[in-house]
Protein backbone atom coordinates (compact mmCIF):
# COMPACT_ATOMS: atom_id res chain seq x y z
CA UNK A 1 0.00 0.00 0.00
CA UNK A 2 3.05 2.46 1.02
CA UNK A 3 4.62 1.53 -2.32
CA UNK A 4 1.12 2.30 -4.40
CA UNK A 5 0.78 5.51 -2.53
CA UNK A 6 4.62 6.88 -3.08
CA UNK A 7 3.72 5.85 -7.06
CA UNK A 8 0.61 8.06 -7.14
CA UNK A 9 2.54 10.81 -5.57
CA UNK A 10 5.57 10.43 -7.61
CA UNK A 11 2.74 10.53 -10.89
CA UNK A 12 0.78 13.60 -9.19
CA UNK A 13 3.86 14.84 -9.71
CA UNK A 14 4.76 14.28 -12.92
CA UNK A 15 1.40 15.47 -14.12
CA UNK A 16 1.68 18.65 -12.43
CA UNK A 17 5.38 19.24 -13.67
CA UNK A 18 3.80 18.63 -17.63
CA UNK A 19 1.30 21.08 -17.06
CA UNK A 20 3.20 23.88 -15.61
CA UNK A 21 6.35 23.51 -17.35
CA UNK A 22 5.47 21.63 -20.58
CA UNK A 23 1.20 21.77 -21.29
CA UNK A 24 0.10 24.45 -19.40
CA UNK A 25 -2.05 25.46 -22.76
CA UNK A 26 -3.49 21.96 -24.13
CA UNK A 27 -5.14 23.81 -26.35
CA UNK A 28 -4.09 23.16 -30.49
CA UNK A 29 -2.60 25.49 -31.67
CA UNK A 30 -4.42 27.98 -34.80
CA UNK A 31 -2.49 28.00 -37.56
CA UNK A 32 -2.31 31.37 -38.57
CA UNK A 33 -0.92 31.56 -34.47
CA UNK A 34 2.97 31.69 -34.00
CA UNK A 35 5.12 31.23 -30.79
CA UNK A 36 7.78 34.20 -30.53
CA UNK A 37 10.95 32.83 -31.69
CA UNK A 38 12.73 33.91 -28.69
CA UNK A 39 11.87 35.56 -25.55
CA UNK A 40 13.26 38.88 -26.94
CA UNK A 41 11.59 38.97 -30.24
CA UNK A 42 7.69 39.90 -30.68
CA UNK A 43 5.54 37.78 -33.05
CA UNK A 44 2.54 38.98 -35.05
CA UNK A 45 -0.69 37.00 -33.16
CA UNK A 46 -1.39 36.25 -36.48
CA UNK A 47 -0.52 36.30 -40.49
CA UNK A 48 -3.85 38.63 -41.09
CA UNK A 49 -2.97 40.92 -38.30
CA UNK A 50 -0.08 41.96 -40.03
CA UNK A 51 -1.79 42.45 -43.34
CA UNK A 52 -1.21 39.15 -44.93
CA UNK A 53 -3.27 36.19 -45.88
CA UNK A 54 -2.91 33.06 -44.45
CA UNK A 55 -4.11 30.83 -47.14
CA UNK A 56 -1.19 32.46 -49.28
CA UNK A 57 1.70 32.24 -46.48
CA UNK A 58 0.89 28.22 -46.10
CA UNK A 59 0.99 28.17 -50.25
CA UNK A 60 4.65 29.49 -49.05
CA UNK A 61 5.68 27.03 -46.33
CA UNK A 62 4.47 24.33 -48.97
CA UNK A 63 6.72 25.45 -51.85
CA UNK A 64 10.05 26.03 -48.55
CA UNK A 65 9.44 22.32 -47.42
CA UNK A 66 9.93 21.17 -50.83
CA UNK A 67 13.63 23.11 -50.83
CA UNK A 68 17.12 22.09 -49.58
CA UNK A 69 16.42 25.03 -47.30
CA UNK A 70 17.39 24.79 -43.08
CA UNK A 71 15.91 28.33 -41.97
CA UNK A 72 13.80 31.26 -43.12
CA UNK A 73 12.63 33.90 -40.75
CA UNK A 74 10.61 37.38 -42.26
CA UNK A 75 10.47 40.46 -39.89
CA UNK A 76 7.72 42.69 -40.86
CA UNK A 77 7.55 46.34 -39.21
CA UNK A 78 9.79 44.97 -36.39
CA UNK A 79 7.60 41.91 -35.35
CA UNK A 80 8.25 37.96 -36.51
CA UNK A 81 6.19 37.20 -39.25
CA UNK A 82 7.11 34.16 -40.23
CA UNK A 83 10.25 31.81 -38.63
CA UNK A 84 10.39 28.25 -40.22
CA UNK A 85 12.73 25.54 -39.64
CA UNK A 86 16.03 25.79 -37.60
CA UNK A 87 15.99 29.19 -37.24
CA UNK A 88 17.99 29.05 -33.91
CA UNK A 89 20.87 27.02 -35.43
CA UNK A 90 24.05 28.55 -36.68
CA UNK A 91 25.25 27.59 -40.14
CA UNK A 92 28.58 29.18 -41.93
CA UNK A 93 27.43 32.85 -43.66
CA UNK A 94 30.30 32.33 -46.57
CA UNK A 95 30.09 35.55 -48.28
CA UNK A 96 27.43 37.18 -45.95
CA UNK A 97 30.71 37.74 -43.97
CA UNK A 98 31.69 40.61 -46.20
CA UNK A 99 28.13 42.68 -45.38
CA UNK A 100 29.34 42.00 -41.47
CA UNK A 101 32.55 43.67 -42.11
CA UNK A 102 31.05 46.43 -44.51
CA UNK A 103 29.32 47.53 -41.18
CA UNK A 104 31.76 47.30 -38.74
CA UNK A 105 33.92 49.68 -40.75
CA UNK A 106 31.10 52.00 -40.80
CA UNK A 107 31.38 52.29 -37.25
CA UNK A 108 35.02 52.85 -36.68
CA UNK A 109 35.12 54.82 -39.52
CA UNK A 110 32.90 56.98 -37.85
CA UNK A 111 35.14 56.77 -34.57
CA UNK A 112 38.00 58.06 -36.34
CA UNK A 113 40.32 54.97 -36.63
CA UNK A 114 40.34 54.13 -40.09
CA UNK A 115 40.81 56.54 -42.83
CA UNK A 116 39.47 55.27 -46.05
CA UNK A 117 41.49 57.83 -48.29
CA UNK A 118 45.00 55.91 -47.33
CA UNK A 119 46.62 54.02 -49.82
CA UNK A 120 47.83 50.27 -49.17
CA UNK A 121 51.53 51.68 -49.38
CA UNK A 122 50.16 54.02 -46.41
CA UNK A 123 49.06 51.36 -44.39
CA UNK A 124 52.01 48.76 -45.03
CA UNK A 125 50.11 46.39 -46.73
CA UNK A 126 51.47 44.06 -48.83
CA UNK A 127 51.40 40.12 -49.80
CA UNK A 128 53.58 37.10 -50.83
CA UNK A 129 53.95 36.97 -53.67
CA UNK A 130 54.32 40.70 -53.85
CA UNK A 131 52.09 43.66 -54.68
CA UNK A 132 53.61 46.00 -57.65
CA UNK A 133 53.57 49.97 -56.39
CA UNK A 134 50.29 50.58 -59.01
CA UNK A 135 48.50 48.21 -56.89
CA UNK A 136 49.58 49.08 -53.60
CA UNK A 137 48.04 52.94 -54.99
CA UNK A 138 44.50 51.13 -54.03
CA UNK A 139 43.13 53.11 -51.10
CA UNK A 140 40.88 51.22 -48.01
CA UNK A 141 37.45 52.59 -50.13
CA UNK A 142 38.71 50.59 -53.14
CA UNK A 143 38.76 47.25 -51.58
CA UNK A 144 35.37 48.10 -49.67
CA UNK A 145 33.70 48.99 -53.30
CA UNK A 146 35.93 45.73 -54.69
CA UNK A 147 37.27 48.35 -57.24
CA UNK A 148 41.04 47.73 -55.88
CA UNK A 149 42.69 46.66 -59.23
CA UNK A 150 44.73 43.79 -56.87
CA UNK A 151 44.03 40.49 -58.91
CA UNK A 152 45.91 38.77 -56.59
CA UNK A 153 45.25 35.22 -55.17
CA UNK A 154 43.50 35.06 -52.52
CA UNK A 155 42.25 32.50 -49.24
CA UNK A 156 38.97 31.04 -49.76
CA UNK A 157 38.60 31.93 -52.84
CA UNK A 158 37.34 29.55 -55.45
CA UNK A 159 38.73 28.43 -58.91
CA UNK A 160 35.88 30.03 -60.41
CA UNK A 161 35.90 33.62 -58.45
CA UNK A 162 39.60 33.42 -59.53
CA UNK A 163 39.23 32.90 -63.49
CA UNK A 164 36.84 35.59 -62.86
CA UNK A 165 39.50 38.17 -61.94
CA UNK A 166 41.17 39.99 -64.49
CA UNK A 167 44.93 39.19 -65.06
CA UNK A 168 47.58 41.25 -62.61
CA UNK A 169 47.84 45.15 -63.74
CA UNK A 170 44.91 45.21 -66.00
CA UNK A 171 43.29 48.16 -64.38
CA UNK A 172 44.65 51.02 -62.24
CA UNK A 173 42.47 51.19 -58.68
CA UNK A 174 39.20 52.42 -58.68
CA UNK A 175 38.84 52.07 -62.27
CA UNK A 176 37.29 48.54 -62.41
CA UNK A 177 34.32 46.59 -60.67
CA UNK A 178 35.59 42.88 -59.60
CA UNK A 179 34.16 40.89 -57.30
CA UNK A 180 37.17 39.87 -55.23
CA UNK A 181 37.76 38.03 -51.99
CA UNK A 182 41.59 39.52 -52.00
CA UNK A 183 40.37 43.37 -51.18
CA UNK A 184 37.31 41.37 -48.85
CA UNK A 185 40.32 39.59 -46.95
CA UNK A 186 42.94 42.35 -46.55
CA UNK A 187 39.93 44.48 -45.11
CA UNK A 188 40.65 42.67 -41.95
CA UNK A 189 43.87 42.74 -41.70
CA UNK A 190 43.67 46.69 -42.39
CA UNK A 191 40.93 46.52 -39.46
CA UNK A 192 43.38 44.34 -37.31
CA UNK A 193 46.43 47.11 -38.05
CA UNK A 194 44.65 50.51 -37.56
CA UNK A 195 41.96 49.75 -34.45
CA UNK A 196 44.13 47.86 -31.90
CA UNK A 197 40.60 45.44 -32.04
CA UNK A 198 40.20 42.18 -34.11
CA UNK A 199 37.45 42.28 -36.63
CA UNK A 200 36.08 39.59 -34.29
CA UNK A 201 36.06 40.99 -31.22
CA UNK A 202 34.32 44.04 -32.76
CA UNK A 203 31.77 41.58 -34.15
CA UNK A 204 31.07 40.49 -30.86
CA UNK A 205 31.58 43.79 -28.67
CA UNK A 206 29.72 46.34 -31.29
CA UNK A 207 27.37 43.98 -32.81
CA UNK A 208 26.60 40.69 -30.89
CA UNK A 209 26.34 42.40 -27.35
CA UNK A 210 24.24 45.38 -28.67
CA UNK A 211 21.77 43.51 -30.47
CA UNK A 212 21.45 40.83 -28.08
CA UNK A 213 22.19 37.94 -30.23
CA UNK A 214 21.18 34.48 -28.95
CA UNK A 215 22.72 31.77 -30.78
CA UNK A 216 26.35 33.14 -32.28
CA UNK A 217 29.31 31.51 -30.69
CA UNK A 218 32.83 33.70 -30.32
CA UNK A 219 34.66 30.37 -30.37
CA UNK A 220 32.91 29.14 -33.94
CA UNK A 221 35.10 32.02 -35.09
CA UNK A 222 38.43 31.51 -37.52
CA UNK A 223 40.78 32.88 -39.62
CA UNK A 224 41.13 30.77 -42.83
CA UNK A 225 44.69 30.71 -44.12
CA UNK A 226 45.57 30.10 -47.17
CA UNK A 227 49.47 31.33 -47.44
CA UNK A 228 49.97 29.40 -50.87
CA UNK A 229 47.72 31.82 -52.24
CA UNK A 230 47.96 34.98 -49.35
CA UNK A 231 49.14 36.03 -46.49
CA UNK A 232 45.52 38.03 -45.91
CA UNK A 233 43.44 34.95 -44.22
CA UNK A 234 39.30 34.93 -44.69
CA UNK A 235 37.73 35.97 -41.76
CA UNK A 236 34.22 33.34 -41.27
CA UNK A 237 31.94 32.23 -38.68
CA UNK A 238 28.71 31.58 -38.04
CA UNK A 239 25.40 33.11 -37.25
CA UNK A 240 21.72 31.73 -37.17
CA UNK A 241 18.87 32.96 -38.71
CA UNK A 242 17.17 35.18 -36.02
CA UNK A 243 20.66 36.14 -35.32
CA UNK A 244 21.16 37.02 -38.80
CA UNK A 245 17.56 39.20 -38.90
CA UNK A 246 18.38 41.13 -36.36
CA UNK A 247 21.57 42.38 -38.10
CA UNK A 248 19.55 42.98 -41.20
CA UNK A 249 16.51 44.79 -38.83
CA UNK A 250 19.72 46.79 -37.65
CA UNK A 251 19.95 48.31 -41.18
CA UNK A 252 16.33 48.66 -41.55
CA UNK A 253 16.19 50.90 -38.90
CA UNK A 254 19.05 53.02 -40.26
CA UNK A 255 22.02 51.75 -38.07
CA UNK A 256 19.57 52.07 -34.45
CA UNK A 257 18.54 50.09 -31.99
CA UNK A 258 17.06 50.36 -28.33
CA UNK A 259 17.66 53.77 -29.15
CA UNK A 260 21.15 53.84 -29.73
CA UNK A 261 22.86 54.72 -32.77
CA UNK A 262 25.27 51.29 -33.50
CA UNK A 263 25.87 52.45 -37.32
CA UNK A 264 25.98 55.56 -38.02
CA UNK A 265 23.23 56.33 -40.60
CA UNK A 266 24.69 57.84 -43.11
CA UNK A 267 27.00 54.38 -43.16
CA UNK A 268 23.87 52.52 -43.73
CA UNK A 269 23.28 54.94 -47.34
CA UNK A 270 26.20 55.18 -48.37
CA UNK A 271 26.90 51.44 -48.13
CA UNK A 272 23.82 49.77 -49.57
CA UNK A 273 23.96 52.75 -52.28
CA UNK A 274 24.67 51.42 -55.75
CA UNK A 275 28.42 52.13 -57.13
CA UNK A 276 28.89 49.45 -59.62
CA UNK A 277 26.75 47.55 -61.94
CA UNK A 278 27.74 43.83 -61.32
CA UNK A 279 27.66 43.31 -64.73
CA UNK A 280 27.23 39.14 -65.29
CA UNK A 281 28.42 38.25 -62.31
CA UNK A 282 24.50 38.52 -60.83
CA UNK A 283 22.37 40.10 -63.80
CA UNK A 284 20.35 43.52 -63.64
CA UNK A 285 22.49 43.83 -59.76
CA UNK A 286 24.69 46.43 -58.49
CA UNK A 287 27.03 46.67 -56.02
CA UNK A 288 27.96 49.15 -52.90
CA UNK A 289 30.28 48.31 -49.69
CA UNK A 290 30.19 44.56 -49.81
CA UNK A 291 26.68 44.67 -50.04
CA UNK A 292 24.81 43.70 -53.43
CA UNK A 293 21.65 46.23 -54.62
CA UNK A 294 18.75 45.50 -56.46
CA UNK A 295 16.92 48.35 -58.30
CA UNK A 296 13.75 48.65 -58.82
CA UNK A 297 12.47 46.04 -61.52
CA UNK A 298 15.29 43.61 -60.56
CA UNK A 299 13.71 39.97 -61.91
CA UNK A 300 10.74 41.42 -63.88
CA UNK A 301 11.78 39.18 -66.78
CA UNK A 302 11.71 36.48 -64.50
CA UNK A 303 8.31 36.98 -63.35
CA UNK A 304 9.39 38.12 -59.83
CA UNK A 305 6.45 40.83 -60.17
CA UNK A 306 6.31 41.48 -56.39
CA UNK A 307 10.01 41.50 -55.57
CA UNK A 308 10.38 43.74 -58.70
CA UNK A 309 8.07 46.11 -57.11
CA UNK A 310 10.66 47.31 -54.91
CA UNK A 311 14.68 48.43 -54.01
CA UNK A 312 16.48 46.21 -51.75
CA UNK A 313 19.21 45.19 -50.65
CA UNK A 314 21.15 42.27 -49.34
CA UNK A 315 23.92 40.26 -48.12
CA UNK A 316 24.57 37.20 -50.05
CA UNK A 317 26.38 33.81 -49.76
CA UNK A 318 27.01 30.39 -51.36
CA UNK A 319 24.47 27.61 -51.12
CA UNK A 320 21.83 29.82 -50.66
CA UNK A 321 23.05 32.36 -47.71
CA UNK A 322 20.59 35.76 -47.67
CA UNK A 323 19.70 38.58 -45.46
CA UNK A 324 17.95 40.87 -47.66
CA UNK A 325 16.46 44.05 -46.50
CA UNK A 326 13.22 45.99 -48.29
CA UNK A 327 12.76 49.49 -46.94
CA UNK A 328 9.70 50.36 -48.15
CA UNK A 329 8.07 47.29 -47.02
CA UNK A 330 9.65 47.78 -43.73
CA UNK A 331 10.69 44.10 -44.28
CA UNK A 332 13.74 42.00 -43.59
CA UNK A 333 13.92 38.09 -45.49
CA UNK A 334 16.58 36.07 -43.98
CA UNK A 335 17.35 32.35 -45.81
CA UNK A 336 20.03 30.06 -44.76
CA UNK A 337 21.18 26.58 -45.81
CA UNK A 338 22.99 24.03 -43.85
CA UNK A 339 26.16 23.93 -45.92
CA UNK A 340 28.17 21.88 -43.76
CA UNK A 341 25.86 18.77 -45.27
CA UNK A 342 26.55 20.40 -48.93
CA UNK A 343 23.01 21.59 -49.08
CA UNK A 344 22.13 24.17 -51.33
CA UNK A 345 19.56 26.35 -52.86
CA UNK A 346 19.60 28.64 -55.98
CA UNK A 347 19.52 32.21 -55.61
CA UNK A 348 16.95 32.02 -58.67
CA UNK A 349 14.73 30.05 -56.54
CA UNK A 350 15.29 31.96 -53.20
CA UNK A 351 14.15 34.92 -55.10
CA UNK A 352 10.75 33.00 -56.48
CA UNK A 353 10.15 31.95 -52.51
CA UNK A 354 10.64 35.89 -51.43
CA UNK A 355 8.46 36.83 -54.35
CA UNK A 356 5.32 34.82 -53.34
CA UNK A 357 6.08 36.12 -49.47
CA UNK A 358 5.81 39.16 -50.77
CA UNK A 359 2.63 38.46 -52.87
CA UNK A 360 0.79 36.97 -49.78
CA UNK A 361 0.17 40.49 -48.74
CA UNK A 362 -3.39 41.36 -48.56
C-alpha cells in the first residue's frame, strides 16, 4: 500500500510538472498563431494581423518544405512574421561575412580609426607573392567597393571567383568593378592594423552584445589561411537565422537600436547605395560596400512581379546564404542553408520563394 501511494505521488507529480512547465495550454494550436521565436523577439498574433493572408503564407511554407532550405525567418515592421525551420541554429554565412565587415567599418570609420582615403603603401600592406607599387596605390574605399585593381590570389577563394578576376595590372584602382575576396580579406587585416581590435572581437563587442544575439558563438570564429595563395586569411563564422535578422533589422532601422545609434546612418546609405553595376556576375544587380543592390524592376523578366516592385538590398552567400532588406516594405527576409551537409539552394529560386512572401500580402 506504502509503495502504491509513493507511485501516485511520484505521478501527481509528474502530471503537475507537464502542465506547468510543458502543457500548461493543451489547447491546439491555430495555424495562422505563432510562438515568438525567442523571448526577446515579438511575433505577429497572427498572419492577417499583419496584413497578410494566411491561405497564401501556407501556399509558401508548402513550396520552402519542398527546398534544400534549413531556416527562413521574415520580420515585418519589427515583429516575426514568419520563422520556419532551424531558425535558432548557426550555419557558416560564406560571403554574408563581407556585409558584417562592410558595417563594422562603418562604425570605426565613424570613430575616427580608419581613414578610407590611405593608400595600401600608407598602411604597409602588402602580400607574398608581392604587390607592384600601381597596386599598392588602391586606397581602403577601393577594396570596400571591390574596385582595388589587386588580382591577386586570394584564401577562400574559389577556382571560379579566380578565373573571374582579371589578369595582374589590367586596371589602375578604382577604375574597375571585380568581385574579389583579396580586397574582402585584406579588409581585416587593415581593421586588425589601424583599431588595436580584431574584426572579431568588434563583431562580438559592437554587434553581438548590442543587439542581443542568442545563438552566435565567439569560439565558432576563424581565420582561414591560405598562405599558398595569401598572407591576408578569410575571416568566417557563423550566425543563425534570427541572429542574422536582427543584423539585417539593424539596417532597416538606419544603423539604431534600443535607441542607440550602432551604425551611423549615413554608413547605412552610403553602403547599400549602388556604385557598380555587377555586370554578369548577378544580372540587372549592383554593387555598394560589400553589399549587393537591387533596383527597382530587378527579376521582372523572370516573373518576380512582387520582388520587382521594390529596391532592396542584401547580403549574399554560397548555397543559398541571404539577409535581404526591403525598406519600403519595412521588411527583412533572412534564408540560410545548412552547408556543412553540402546543401544548397539557388539564388533564382530563393528569389521565387521571397516573391510569393511578398505576394501573400493582402
Amino acid at each position: 500500500m506504502e509503495n502504491r501511494l509513493r507511485g501516485l505521488k511520484i505521478f501527481s507529480i509528474l502530471v503537475i510538472f507537464y502542465l506547468v512547465f510543458v502543457g500548461c495550454d493543451t489547447k491546439e494550436q491555430q495555424p495562422g498563431i505563432r510562438p515568438e521565436i525567442t523571448g526577446t523577439w515579438t511575433a505577429w498574433e497572427s498572419y492577417e494581423a499583419a496584413g497578410w493572408s494566411e491561405e497564401r503564407i501556407l501556399e509558401c511554407k508548402s513550396f520552402w518544405e519542398g527546398l534544400d532550405s534549413a531556416a527562413v525567418v521574415v520580420v515585418y515592421q519589427g515583429r516575426v512574421l514568419l520563422a520556419w525551420g532551424s531558425y535558432q541554429v548557426n550555419y557558416w554565412t560564406h560571403s554574408v561575412r563581407k556585409s558584417f565587415m562592410s558595417a563594422i567599418y562603418g562604425i570605426y570609420v565613424d570613430r575616427g580609426a580608419i581613414d578610407l582615403d590611405k593608400t595600401l603603401a600608407d598602411l604597409g600592406i602588402d602580400d607574398e607573392p608581392p604587390l607592384t607599387e600601381d597596386e599598392k596605390r588602391a586606397k581602403v574605399i577601393h577594396l570596400l567597393q571591390a574596385r582595388s585593381g589587386v588580382y591577386h590570389t586570394a584564401a577562400a577563394e574559389t577556382q571560379g571567383m579566380h578565373d573571374y578576376k582579371p589578369d595582374r595590372g589590367t586596371y589602375d584602382p578604382g577604375e574597375f568593378w571585380c568581385y574579389n575576396n583579396w580586397d574582402f580579406n585584406a579588409l581585416a587585416t587593415i581593421f586588425d592594423q589601424e583599431t588595436g581590435t580584431t574584426f572579431f572581437q568588434a563583431l562580438y563587442q559592437d554587434l553581438n552584445l548590442k543587439l542581443g544575439m542568442e545563438d552566435y558563438l565567439p569560439e565558432e570564429n576563424q581565420y582561414q589561411y591560405d598562405l599558398e595563395r595569401s598572407i591576408h586569411p578569410a575571416y568566417i563564422f557563423a550566425i543563425s537565422a534570427r541572429d542574422a535578422a536582427r543584423f539585417g533589422l539593424l539596417f532597416l532601422q538606419n544603423g539604431i537600436w534600443n535607441g542607440e545609434q550602432i551604425i551611423p546612418g549615413q554608413w547605412i546609405l552610403q553602403s547599400t547605395a549602388p556604385v557598380s553595376d555587377a555586370g554578369d556576375y548577378i544580372p540587372g544587380t549592383f554593387y555598394g560596400y560589400m553589399w549587393w543592390i537591387y533596383p527597382r524592376g530587378y527579376g521582372a523578366e523572370s516573373g518576380w512581379q512582387h520582388l520587382s516592385n521594390y529596391m532592396s538590398y542584401a547580403a549574399l552567400g554560397a548555397y543559398g546564404q541571404v539577409i535581404q532588406v526591403i525598406p519600403d516594405m519595412e521588411l527583412v527576409f533572412v534564408h540560410r542553408v545548412d552547408s556543412y551537409n553540402n546543401k544548397n539552394v539557388p539564388l533564382s529560386t530563393i528569389n521565387q520563394l521571397l516573391d510569393m512572401i511578398l505576394g501573400a500580402r493582402n
